[in-house]
PDB file of N, CA and C in Angstrom:
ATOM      1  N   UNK A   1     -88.825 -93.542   8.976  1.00  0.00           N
ATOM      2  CA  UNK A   1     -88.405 -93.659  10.350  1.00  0.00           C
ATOM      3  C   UNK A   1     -87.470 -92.502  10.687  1.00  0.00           C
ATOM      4  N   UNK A   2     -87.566 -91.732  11.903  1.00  0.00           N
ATOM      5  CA  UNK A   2     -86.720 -90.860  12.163  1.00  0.00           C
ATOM      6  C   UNK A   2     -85.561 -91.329  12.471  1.00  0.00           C
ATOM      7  N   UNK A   3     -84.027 -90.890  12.392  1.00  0.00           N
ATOM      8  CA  UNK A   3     -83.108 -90.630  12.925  1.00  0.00           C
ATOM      9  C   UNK A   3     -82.469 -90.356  14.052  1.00  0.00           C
ATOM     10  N   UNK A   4     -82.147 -91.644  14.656  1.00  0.00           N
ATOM     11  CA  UNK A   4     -81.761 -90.954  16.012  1.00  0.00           C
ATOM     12  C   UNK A   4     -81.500 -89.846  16.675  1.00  0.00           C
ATOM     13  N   UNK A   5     -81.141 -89.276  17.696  1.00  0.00           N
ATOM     14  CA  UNK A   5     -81.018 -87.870  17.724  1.00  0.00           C
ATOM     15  C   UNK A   5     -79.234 -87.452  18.362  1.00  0.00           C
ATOM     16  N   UNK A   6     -78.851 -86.775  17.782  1.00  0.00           N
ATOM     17  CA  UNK A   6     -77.090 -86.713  18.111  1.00  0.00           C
ATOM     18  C   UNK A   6     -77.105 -86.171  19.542  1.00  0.00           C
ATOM     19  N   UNK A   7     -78.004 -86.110  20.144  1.00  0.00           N
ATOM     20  CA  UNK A   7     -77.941 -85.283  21.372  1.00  0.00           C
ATOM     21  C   UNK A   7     -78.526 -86.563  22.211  1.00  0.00           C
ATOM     22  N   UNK A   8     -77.950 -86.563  23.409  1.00  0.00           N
ATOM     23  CA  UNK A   8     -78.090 -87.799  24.257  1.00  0.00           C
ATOM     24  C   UNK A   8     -79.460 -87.344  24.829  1.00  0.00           C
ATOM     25  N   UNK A   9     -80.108 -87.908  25.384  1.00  0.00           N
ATOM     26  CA  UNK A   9     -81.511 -87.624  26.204  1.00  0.00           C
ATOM     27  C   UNK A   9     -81.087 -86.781  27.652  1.00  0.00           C
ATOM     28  N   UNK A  10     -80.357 -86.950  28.629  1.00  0.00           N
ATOM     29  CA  UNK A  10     -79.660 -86.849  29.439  1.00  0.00           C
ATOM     30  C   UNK A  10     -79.213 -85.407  29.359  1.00  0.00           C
ATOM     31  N   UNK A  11     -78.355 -84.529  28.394  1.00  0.00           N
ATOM     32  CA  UNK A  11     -78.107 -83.555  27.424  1.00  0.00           C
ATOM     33  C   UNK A  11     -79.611 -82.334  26.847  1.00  0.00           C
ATOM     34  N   UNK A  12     -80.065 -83.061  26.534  1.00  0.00           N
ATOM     35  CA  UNK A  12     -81.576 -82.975  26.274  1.00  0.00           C
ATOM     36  C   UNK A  12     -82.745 -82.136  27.454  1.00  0.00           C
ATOM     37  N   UNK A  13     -83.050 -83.206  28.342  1.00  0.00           N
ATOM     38  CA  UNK A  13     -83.561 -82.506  29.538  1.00  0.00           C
ATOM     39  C   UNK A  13     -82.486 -81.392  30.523  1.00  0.00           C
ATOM     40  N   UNK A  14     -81.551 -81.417  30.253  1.00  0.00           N
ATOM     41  CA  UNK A  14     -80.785 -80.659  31.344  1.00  0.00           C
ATOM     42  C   UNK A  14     -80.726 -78.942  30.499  1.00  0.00           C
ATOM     43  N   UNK A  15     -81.006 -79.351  29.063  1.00  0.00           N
ATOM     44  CA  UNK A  15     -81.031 -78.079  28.275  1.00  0.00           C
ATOM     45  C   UNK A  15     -82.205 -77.118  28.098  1.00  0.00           C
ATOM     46  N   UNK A  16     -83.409 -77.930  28.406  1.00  0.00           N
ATOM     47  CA  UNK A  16     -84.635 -78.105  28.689  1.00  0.00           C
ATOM     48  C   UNK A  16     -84.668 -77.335  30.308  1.00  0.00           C
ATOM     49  N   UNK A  17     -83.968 -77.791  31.424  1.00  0.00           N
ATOM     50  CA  UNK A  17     -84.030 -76.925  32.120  1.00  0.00           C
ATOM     51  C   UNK A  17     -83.142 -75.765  32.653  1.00  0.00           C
ATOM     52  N   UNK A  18     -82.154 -75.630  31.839  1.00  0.00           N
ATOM     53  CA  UNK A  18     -81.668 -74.220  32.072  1.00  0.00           C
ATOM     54  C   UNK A  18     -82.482 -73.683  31.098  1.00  0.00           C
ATOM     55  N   UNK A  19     -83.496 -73.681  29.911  1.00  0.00           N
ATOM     56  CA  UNK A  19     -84.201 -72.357  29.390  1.00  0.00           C
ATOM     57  C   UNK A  19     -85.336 -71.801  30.184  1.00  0.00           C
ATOM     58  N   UNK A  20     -85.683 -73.123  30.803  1.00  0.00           N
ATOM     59  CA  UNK A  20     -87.051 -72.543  32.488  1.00  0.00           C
ATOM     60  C   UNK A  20     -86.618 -71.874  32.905  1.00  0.00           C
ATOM     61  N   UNK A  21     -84.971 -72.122  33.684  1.00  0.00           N
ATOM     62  CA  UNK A  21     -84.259 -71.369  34.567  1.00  0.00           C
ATOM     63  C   UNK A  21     -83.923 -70.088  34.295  1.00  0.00           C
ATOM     64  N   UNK A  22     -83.493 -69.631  32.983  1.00  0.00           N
ATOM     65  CA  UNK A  22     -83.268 -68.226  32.724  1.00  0.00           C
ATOM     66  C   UNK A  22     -84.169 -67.753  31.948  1.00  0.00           C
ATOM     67  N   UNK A  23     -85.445 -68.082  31.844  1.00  0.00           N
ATOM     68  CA  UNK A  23     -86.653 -67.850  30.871  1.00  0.00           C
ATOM     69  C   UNK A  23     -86.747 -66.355  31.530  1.00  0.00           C
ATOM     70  N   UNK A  24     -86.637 -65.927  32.682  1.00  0.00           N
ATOM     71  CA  UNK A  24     -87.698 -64.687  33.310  1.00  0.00           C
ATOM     72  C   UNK A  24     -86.242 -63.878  32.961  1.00  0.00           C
ATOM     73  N   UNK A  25     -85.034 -63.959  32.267  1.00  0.00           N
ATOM     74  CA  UNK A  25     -84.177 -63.247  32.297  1.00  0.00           C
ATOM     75  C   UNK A  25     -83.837 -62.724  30.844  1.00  0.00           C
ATOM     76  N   UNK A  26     -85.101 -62.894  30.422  1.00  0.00           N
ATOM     77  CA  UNK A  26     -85.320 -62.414  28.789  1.00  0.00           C
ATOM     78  C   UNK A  26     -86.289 -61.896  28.749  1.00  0.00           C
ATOM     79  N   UNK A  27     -86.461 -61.196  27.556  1.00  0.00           N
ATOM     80  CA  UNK A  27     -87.626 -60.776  26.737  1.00  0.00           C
ATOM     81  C   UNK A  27     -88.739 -61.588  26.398  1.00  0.00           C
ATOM     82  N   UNK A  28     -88.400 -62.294  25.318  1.00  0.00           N
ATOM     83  CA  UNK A  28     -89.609 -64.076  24.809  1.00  0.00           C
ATOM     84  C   UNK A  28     -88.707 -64.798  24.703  1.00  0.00           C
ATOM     85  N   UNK A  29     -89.736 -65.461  24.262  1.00  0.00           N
ATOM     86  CA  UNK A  29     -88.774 -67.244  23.917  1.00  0.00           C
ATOM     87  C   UNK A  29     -87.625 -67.202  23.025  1.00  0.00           C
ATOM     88  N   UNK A  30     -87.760 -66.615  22.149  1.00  0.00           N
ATOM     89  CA  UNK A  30     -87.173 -66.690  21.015  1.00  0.00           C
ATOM     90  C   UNK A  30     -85.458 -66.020  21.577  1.00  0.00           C
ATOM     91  N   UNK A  31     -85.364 -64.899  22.284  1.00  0.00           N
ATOM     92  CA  UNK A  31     -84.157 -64.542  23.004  1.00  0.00           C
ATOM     93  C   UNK A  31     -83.902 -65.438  23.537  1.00  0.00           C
ATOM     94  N   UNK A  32     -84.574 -65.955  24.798  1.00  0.00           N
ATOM     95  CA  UNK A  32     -84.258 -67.794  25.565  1.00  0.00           C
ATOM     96  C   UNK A  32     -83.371 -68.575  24.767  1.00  0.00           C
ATOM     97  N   UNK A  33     -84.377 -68.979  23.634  1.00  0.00           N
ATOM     98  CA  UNK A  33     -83.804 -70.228  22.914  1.00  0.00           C
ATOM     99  C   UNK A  33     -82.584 -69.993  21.936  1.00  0.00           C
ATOM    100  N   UNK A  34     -82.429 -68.558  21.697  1.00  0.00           N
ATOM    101  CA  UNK A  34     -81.015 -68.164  21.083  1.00  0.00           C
ATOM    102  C   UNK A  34     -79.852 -68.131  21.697  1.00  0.00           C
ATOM    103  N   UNK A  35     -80.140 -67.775  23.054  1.00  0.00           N
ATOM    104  CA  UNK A  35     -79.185 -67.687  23.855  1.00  0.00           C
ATOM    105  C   UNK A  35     -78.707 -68.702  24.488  1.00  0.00           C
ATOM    106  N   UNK A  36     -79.750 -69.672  24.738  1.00  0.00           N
ATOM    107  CA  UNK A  36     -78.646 -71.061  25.351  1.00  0.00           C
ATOM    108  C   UNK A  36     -78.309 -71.821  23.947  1.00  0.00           C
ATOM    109  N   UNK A  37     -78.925 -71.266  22.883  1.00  0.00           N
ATOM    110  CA  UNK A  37     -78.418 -72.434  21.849  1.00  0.00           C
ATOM    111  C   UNK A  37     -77.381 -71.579  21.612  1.00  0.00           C
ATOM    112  N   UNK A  38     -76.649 -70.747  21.739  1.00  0.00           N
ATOM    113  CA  UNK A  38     -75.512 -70.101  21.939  1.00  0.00           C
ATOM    114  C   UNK A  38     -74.246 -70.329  22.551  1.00  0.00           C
ATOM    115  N   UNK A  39     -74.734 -70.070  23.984  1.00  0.00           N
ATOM    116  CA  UNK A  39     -74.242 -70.555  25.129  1.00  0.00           C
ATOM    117  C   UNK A  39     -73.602 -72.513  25.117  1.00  0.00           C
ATOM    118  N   UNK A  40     -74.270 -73.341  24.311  1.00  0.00           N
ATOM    119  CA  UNK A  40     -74.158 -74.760  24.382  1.00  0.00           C
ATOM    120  C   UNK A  40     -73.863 -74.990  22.869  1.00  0.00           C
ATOM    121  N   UNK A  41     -73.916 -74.484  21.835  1.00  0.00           N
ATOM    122  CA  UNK A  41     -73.396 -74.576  20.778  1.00  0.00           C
ATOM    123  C   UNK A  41     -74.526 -76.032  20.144  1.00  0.00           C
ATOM    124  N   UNK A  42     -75.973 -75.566  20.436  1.00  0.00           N
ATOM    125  CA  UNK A  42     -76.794 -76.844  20.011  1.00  0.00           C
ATOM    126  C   UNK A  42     -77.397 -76.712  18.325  1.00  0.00           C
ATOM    127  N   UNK A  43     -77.734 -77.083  17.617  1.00  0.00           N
ATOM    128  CA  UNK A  43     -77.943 -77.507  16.312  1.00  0.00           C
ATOM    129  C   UNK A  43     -78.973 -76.174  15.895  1.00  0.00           C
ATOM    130  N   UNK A  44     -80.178 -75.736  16.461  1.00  0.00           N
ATOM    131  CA  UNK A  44     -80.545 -74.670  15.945  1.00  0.00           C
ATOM    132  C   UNK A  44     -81.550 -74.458  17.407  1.00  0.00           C
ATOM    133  N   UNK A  45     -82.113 -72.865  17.043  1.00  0.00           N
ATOM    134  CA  UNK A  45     -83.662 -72.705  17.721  1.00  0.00           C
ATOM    135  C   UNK A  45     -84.475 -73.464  17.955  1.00  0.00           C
ATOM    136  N   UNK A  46     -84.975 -73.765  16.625  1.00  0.00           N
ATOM    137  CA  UNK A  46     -85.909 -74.834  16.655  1.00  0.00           C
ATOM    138  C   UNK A  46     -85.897 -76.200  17.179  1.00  0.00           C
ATOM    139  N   UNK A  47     -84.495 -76.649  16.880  1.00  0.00           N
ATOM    140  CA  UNK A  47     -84.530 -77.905  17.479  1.00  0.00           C
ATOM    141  C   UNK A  47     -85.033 -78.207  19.184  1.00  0.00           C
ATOM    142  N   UNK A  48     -84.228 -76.748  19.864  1.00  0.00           N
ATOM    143  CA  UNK A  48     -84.297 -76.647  21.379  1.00  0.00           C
ATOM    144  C   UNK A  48     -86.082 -76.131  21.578  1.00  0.00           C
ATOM    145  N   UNK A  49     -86.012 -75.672  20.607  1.00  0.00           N
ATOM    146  CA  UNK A  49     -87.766 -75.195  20.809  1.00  0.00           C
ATOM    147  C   UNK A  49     -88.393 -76.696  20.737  1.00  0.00           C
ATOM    148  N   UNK A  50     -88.258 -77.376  19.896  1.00  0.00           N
ATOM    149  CA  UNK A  50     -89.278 -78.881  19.788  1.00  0.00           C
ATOM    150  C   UNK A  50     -88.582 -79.458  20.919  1.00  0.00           C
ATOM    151  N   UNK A  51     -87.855 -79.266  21.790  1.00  0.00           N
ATOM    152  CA  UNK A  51     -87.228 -79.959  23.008  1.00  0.00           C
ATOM    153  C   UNK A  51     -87.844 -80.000  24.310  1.00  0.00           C
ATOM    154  N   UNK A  52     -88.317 -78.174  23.940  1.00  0.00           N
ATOM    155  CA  UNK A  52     -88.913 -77.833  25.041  1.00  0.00           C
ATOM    156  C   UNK A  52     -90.434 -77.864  25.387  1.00  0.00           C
ATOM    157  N   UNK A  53     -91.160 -77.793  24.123  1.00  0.00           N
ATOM    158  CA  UNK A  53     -92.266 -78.521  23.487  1.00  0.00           C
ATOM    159  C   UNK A  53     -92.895 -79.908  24.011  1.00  0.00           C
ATOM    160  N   UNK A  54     -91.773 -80.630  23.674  1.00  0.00           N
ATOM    161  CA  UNK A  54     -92.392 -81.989  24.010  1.00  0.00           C
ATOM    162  C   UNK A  54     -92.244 -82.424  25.405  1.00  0.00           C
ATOM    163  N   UNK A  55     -90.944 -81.235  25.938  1.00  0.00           N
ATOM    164  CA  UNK A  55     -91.272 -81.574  27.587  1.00  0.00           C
ATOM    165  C   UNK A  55     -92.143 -80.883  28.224  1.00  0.00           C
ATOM    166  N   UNK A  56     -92.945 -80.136  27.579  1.00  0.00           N
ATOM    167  CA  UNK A  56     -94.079 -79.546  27.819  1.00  0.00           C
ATOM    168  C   UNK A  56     -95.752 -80.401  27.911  1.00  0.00           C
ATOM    169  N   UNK A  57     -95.414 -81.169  26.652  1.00  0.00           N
ATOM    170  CA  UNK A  57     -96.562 -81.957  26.621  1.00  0.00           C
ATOM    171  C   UNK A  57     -96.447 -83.554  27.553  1.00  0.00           C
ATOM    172  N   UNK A  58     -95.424 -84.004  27.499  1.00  0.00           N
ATOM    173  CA  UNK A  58     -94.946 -84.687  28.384  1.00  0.00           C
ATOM    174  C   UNK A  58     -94.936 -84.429  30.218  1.00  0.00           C
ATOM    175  N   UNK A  59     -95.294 -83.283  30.607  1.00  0.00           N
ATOM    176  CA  UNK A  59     -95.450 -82.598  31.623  1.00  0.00           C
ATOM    177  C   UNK A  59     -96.666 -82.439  31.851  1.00  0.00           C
ATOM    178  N   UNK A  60     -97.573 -82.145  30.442  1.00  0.00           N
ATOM    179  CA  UNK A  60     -99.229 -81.899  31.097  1.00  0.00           C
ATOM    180  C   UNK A  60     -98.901 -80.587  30.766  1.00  0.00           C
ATOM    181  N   UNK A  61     -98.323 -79.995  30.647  1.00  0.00           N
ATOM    182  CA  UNK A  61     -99.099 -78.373  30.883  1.00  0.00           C
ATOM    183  C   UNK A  61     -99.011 -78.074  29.274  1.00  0.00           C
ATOM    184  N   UNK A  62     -99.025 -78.680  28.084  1.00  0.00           N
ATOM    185  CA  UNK A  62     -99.366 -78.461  26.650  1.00  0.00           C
ATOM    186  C   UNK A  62    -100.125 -79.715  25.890  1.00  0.00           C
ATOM    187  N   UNK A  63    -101.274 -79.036  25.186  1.00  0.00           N
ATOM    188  CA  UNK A  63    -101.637 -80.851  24.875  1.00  0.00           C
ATOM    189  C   UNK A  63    -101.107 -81.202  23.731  1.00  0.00           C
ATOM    190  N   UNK A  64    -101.042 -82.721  23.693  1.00  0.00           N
ATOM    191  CA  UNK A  64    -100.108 -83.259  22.287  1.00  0.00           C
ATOM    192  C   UNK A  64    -100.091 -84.436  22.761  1.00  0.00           C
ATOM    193  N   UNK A  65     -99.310 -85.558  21.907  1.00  0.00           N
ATOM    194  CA  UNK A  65     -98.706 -86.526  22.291  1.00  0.00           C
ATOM    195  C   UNK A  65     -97.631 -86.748  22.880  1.00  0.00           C
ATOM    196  N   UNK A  66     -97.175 -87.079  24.181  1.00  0.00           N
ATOM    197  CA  UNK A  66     -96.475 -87.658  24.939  1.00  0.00           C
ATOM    198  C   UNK A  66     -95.775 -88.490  24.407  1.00  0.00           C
ATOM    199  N   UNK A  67     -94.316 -88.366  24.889  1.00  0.00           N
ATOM    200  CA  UNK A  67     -93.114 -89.314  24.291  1.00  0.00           C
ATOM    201  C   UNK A  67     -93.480 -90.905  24.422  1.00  0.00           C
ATOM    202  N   UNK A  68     -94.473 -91.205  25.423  1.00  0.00           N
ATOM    203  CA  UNK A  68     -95.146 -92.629  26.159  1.00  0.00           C
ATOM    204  C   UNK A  68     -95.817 -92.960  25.027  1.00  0.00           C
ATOM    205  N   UNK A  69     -96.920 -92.094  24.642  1.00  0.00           N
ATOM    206  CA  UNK A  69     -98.077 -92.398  23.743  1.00  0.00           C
ATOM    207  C   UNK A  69     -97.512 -92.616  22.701  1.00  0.00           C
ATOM    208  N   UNK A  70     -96.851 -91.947  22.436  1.00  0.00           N
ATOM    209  CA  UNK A  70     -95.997 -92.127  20.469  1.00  0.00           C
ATOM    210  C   UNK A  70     -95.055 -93.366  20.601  1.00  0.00           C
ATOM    211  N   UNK A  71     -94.383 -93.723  21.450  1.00  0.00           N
ATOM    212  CA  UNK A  71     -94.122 -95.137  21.660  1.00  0.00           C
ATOM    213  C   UNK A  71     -94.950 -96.358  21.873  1.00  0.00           C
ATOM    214  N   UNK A  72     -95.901 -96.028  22.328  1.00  0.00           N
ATOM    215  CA  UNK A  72     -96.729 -97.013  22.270  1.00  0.00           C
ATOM    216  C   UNK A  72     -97.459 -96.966  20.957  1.00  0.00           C
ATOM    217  N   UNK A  73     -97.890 -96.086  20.612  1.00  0.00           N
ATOM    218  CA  UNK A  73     -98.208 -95.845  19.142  1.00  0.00           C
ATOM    219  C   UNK A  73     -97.912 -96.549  18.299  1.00  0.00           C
ATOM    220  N   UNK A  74     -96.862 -95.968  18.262  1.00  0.00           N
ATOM    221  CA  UNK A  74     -95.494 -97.077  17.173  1.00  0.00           C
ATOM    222  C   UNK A  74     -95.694 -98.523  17.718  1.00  0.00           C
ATOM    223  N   UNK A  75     -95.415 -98.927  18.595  1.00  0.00           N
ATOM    224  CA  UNK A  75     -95.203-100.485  19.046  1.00  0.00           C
ATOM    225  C   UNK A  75     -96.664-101.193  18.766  1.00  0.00           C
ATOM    226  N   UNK A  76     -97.844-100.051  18.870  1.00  0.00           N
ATOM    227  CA  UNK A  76     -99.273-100.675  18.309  1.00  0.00           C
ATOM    228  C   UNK A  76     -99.123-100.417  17.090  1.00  0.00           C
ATOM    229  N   UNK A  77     -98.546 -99.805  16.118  1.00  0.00           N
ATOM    230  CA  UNK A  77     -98.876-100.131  14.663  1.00  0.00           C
ATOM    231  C   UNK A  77     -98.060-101.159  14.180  1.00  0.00           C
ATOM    232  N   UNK A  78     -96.924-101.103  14.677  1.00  0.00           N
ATOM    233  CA  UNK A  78     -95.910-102.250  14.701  1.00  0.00           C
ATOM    234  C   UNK A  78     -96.598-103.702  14.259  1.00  0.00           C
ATOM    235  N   UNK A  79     -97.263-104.527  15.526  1.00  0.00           N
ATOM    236  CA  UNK A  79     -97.674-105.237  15.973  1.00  0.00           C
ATOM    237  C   UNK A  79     -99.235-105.605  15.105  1.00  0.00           C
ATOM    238  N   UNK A  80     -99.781-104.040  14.496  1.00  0.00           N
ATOM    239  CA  UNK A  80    -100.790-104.551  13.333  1.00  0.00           C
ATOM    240  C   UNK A  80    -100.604-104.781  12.554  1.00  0.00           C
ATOM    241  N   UNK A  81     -99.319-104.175  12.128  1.00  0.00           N
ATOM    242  CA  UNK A  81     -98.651-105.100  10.222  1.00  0.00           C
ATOM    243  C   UNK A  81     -98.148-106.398  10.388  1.00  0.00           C
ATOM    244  N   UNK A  82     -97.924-106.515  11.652  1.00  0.00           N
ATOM    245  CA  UNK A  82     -97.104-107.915  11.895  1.00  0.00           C
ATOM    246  C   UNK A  82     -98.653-109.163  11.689  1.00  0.00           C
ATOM    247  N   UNK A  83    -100.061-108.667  12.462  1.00  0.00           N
ATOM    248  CA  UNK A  83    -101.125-109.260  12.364  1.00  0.00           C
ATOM    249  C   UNK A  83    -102.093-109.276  11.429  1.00  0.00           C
ATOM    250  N   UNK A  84    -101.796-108.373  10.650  1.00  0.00           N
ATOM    251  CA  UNK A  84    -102.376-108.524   9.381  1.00  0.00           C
ATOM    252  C   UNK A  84    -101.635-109.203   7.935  1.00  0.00           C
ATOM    253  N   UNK A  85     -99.860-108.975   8.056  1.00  0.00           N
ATOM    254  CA  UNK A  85     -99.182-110.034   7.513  1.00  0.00           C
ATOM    255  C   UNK A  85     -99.518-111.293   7.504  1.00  0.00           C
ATOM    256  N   UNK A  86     -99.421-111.731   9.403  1.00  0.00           N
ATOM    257  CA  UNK A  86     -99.955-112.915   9.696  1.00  0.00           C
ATOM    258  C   UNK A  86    -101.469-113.708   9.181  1.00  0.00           C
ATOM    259  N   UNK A  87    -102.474-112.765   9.248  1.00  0.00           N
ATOM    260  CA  UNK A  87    -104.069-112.879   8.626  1.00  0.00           C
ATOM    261  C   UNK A  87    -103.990-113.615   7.114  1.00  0.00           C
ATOM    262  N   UNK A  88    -102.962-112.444   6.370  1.00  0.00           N
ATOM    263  CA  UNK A  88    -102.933-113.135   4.934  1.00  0.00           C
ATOM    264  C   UNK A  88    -102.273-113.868   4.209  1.00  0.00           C
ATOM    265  N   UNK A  89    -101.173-114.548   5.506  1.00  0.00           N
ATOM    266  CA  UNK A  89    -100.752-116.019   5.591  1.00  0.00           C
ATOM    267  C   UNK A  89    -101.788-117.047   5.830  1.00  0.00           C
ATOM    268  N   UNK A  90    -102.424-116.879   6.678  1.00  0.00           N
ATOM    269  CA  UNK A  90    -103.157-117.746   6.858  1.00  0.00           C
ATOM    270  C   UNK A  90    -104.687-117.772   5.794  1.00  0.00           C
ATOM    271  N   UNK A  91    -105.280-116.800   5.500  1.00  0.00           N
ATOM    272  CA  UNK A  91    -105.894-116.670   4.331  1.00  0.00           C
ATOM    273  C   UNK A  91    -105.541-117.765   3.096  1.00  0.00           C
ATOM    274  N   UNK A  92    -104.328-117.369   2.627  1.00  0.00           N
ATOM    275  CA  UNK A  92    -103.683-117.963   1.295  1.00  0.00           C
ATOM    276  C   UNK A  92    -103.353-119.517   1.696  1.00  0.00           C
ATOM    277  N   UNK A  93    -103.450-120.060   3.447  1.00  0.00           N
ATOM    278  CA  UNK A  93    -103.271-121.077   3.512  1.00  0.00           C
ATOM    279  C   UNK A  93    -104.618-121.591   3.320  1.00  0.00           C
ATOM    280  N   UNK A  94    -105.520-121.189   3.982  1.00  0.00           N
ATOM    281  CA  UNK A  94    -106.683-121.919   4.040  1.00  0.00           C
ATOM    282  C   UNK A  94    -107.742-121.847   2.799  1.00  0.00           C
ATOM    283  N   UNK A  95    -107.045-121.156   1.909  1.00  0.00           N
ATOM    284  CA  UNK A  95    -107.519-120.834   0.877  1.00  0.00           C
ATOM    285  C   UNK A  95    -106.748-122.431  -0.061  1.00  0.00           C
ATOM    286  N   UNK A  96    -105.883-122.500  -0.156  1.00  0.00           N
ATOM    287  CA  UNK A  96    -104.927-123.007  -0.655  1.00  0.00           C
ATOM    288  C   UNK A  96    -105.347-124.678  -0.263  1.00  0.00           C
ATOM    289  N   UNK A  97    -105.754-124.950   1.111  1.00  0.00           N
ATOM    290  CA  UNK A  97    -106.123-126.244   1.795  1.00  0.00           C
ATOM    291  C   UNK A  97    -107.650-126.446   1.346  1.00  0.00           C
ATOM    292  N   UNK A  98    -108.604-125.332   1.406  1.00  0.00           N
ATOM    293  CA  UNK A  98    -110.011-125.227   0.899  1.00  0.00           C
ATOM    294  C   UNK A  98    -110.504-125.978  -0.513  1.00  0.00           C
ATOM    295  N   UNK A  99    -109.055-125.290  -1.615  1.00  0.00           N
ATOM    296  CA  UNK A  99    -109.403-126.222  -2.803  1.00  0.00           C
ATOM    297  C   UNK A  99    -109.101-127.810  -3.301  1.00  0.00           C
ATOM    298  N   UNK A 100    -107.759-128.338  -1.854  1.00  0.00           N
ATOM    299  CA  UNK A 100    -107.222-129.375  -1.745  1.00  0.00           C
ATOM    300  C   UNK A 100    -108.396-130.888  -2.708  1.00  0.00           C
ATOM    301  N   UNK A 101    -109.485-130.750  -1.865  1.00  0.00           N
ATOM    302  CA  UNK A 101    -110.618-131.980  -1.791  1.00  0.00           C
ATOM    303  C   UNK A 101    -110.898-132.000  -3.494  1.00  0.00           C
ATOM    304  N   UNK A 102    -110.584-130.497  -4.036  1.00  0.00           N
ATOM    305  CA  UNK A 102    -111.125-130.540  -5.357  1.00  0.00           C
ATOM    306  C   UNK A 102    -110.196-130.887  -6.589  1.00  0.00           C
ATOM    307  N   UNK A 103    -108.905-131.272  -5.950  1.00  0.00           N
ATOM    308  CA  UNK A 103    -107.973-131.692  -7.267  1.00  0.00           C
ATOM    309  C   UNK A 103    -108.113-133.768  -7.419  1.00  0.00           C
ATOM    310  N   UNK A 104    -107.230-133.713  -8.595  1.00  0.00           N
ATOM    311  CA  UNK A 104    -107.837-135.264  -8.603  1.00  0.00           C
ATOM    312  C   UNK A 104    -106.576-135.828  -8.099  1.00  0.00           C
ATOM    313  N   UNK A 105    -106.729-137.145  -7.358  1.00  0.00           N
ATOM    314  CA  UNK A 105    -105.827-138.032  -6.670  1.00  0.00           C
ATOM    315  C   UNK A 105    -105.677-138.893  -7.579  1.00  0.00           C
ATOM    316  N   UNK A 106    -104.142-138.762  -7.892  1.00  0.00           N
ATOM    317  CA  UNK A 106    -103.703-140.361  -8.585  1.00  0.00           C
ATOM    318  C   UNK A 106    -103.450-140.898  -7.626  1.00  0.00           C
ATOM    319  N   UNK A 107    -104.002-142.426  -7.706  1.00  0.00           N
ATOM    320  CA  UNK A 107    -102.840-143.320  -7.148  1.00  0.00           C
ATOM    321  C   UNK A 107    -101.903-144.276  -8.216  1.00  0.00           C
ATOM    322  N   UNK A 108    -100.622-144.650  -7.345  1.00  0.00           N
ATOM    323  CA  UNK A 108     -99.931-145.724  -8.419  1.00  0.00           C
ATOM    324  C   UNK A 108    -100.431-147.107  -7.876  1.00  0.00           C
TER     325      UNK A 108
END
């Protein structure tokens, strides 16, 4: 499971759009993303690069998975271990009730 992220979401997109904003006031990306991770004192390049990334694909204009889809993702795989747990509860029950008829009954 990942690790929350030390950077608030809020923090996040607003960093996301000052590198749009001064993108045409560089060379490439790589000047961009040095310079506001400079300027804001953020964790590395890369991190602001996968920032800007996923608000990219989240936007439509890069394809990938969407912050929506990977949550739902998760909450659908979630929900299949929980139903297949459940399956082989009930398996081992009816398995368990199946051989019932075949043991012998004392009575006193």
């Amino acid at each position: 499971m990942a690790r929350p992220s030390r950077y608030p979401l809020d923090l996040r997109r607003r960093v996301v759009r000052m590198v749009a904003e001064v993108r045409d006031d560089y060379p490439d990306e790589t000047a961009v993303l040095q310079a506001v991770v400079e300027k804001l004192d953020i964790g590395s390049r890369e991190t602001l690069r996968n920032w800007v990334k996923q608000h990219e694909v989240d936007a439509g204009t890069r394809p990938g998975t969407t912050t929506e889809e990977s949550a739902q993702l998760k909450a659908l795989k979630k929900e299949n271990a929980e139903l297949k747990r459940a399956n082989e509860t009930l398996k081992a029950a009816a398995s368990f009730f199946a051989a019932e008829p075949d043991r012998p009954h004392t009575r006193s």
